[in-house]
Protein backbone atom coordinates (compact mmCIF):
# COMPACT_ATOMS: atom_id res chain seq x y z
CA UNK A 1 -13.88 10.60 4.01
CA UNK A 2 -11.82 7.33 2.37
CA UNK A 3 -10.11 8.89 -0.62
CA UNK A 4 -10.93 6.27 -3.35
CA UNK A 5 -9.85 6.77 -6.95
CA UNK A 6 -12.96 6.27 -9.25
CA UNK A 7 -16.62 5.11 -8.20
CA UNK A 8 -17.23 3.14 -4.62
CA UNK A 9 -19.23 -0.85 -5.25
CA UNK A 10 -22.86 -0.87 -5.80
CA UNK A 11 -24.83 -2.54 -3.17
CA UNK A 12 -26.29 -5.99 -4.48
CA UNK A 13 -23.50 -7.79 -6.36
CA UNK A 14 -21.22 -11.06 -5.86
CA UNK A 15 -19.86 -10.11 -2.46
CA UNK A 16 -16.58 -9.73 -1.41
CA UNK A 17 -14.84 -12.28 0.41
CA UNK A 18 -12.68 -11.38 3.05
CA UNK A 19 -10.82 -12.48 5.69
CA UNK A 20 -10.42 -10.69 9.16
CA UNK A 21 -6.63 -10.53 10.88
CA UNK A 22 -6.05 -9.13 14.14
CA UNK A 23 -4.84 -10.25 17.47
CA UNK A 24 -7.85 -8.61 19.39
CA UNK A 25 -10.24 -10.88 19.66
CA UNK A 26 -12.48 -8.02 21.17
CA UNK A 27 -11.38 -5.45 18.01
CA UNK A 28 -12.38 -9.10 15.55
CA UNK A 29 -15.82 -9.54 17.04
CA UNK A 30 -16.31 -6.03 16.32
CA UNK A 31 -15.20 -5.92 12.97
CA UNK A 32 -16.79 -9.13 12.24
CA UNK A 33 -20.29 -7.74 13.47
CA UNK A 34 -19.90 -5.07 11.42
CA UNK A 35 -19.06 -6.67 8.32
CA UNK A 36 -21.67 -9.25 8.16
CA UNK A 37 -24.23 -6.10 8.56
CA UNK A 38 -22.72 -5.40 4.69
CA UNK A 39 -25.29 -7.44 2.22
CA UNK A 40 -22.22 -7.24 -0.45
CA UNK A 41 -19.35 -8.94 2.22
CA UNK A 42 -18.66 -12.28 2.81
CA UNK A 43 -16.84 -13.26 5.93
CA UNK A 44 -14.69 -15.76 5.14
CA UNK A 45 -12.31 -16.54 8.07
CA UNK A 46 -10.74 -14.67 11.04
CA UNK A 47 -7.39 -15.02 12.31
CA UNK A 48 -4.96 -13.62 15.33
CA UNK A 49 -1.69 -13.96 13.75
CA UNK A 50 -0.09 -13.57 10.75
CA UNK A 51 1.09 -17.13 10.13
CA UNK A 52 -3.10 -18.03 11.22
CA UNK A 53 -4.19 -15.57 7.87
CA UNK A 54 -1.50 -17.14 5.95
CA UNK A 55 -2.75 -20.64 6.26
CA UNK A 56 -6.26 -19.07 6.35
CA UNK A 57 -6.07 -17.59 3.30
CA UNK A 58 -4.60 -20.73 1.07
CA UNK A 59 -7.76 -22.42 2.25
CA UNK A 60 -10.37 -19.75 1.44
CA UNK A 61 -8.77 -17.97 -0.92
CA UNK A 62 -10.68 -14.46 -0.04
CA UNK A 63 -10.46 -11.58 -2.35
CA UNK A 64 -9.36 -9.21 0.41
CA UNK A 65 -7.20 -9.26 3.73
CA UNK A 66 -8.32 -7.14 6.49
CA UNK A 67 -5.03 -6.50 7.96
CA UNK A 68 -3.85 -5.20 11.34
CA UNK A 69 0.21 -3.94 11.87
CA UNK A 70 0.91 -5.19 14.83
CA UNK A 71 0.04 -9.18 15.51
CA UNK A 72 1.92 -9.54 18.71
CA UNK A 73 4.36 -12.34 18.59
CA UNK A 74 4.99 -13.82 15.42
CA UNK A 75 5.53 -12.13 12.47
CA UNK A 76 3.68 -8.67 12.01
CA UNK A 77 1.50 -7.14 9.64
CA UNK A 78 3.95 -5.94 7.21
CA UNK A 79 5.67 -9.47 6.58
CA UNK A 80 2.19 -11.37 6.30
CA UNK A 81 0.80 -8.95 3.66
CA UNK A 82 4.29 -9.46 1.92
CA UNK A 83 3.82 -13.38 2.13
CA UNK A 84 -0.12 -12.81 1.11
CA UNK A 85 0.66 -11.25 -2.34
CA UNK A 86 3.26 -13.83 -3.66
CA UNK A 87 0.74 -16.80 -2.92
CA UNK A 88 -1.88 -17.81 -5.91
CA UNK A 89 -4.08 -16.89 -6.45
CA UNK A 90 -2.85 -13.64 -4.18
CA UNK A 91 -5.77 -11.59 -2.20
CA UNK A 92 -5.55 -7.40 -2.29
CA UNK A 93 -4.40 -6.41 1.52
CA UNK A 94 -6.30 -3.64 3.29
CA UNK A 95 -3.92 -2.78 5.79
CA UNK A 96 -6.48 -1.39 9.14
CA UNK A 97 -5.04 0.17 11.68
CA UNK A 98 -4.53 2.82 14.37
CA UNK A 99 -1.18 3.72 13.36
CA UNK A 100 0.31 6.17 10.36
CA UNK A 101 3.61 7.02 11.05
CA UNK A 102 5.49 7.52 7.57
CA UNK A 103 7.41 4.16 7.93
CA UNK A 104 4.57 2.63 9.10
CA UNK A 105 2.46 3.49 5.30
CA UNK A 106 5.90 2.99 3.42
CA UNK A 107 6.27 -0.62 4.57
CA UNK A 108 2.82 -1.54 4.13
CA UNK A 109 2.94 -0.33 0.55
CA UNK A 110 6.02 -1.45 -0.08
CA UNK A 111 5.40 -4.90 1.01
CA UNK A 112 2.12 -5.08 -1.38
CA UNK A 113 -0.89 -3.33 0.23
CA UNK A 114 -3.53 -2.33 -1.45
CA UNK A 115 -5.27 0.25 0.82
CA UNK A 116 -4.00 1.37 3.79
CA UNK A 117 -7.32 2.72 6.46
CA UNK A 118 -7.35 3.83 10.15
CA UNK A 119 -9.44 2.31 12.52
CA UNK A 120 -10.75 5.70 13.23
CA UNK A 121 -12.53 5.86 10.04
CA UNK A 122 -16.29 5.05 9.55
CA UNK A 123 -18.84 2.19 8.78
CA UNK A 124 -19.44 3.28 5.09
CA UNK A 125 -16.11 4.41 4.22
CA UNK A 126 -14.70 0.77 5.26
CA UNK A 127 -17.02 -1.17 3.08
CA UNK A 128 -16.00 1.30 0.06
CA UNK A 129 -12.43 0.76 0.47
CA UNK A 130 -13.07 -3.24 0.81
CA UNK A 131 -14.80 -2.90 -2.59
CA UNK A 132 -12.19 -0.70 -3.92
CA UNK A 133 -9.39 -2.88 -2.87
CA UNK A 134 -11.23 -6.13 -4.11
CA UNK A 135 -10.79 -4.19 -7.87
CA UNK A 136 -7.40 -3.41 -7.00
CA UNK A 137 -7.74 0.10 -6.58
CA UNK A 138 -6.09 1.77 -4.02
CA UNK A 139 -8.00 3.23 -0.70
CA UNK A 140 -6.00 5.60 1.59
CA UNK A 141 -7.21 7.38 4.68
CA UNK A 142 -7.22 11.36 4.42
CA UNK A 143 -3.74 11.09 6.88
CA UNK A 144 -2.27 8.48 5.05
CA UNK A 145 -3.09 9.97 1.56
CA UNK A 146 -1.93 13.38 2.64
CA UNK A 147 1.36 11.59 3.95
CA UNK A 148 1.90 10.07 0.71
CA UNK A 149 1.34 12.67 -1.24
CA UNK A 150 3.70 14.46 0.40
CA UNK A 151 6.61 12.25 0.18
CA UNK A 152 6.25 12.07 -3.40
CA UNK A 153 6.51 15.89 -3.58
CA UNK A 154 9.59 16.11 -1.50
CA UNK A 155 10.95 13.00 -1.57
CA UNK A 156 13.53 12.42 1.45
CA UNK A 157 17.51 12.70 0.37
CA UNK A 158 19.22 9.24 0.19
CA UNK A 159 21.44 8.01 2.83
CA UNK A 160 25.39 8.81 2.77
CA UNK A 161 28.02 5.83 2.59
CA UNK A 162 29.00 7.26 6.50
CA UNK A 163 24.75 6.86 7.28
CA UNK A 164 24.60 3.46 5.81
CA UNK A 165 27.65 2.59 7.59
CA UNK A 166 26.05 3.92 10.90
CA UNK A 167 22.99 1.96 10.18
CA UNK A 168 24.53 -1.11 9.29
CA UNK A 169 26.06 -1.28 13.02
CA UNK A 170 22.56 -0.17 14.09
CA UNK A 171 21.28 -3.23 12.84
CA UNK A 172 23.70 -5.71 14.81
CA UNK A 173 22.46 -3.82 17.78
CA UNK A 174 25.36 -1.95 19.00
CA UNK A 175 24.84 1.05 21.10
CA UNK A 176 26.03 4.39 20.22
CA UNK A 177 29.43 4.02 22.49
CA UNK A 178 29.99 0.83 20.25
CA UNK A 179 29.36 2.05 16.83
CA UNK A 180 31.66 5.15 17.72
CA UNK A 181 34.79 2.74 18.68
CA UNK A 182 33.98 0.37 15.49
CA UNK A 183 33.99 3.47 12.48
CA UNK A 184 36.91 5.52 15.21
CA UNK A 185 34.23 8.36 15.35
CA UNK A 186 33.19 10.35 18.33
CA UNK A 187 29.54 9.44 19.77
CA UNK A 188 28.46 12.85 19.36
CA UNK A 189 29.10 12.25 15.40
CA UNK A 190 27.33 9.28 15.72
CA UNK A 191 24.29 10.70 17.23
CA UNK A 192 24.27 13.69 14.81
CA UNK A 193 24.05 11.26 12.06
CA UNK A 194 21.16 8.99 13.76
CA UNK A 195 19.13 11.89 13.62
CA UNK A 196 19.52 12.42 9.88
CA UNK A 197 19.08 8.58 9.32
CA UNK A 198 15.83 8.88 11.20
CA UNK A 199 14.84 12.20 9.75
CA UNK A 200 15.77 10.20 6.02
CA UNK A 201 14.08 7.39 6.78
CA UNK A 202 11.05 8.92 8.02
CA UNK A 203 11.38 7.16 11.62
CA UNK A 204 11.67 8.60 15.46
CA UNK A 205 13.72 5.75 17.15
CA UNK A 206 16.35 2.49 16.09
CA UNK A 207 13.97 -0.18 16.04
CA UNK A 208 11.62 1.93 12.93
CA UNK A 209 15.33 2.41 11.83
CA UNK A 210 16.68 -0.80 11.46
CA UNK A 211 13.02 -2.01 9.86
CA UNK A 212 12.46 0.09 6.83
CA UNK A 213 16.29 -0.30 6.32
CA UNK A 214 15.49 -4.20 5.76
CA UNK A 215 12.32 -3.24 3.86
CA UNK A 216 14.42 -1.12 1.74
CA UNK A 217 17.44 -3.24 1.58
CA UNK A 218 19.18 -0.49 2.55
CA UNK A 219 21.94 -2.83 4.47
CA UNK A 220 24.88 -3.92 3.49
């Protein structure tokens, strides 16, 4: 079940407006069905993209964003939900999706989310976290809450001036031949250290790397 701080909305009242973003049209019909089954949620819009929910959302102003991670071409999840909270009047973002990698919560929250649910979860515990993000209070899958919690137990070590160095070169893309030759370090050094900058950063490859490093403004 949703973990939802405090009591879940009461059937009945001034529905929640909300708008639907996702580039499956298949997953948005399905969502869509299911939320206009809820007598307290008010479809507002759907979009496929992130800039659609932007421009969406300054014209319906809803009171939460259903929001997927990855949009596909454009920019993703992460970025809109950032863009979403600085507008006004700024919507809570319910971040929905199949994916709960460490990064993948950190960004999210970091760039303003509200709630952050998997797509595995159910019918009733979606609608609770819509009306618990519409109030501003936060809604976190079991996974994701357990994730959190976690890191804030045993938070990860910060980078060293050598790892931010590393990742800095990461970032313009250089292989690990190239970044060797540029800080005169062997590439065995230079893979000993990704593996601690991943491990740090709560990632598994360069590309997860190089993004919560520029969510963190980690880069020089």
């Amino acid at each position: 079940m949703t973990h939802v701080p405090g009591t879940p909305g009461v059937p009945g009242r001034t529905p929640v407006r909300i708008l639907v973003c996702d580039d499956h049209a298949v997953v948005r019909a399905g969502l869509l069905a299911l939320l206009h089954s809820a007598p307290d949620i008010e479809v507002v819009g759907e979009a496929g993209s992130g800039e659609e929910a932007l421009a969406l959302a300054r014209r319906t102003a809803p009171d939460v964003v259903l929001m997927d991670l990855q949009l596909g071409e454009g920019i993703d999840g992460v970025e809109t939900t950032r863009r979403l909270r600085t507008t006004t009047p700024a919507p809570h973002v319910l971040v929905l999706t199949t994916y709960d990698t460490d990064a993948d919560v950190t960004r999210a929250i970091e760039a303003g989310a509200t709630g952050y649910l998997l797509k595995a979860e159910g019918a009733e515990d979606l609608f609770t976290a819509i009306h618990a993000a519409a109030q501003g209070r936060p809604a976190l899958s079991p996974p994701v809450a357990d994730r959190v919690l976690s890191r804030l137990r045993n938070p990860r070590p910060a980078l060293t001036p050598r790892e931010r160095d590393i990742l800095a070169q990461l970032a313009r893309g250089l292989p690990n031949h190239a970044i060797a030759r540029a800080l005169y370090i062997s590439e065995a050094t230079v893979k000993t250290h990704l593996r601690r900058i991943y491990d740090k950063l709560g990632v598994d490859n360069r590309a997860g790397a190089v993004a919560v490093a520029k969510e963190r403004r980690l880069l020089h």
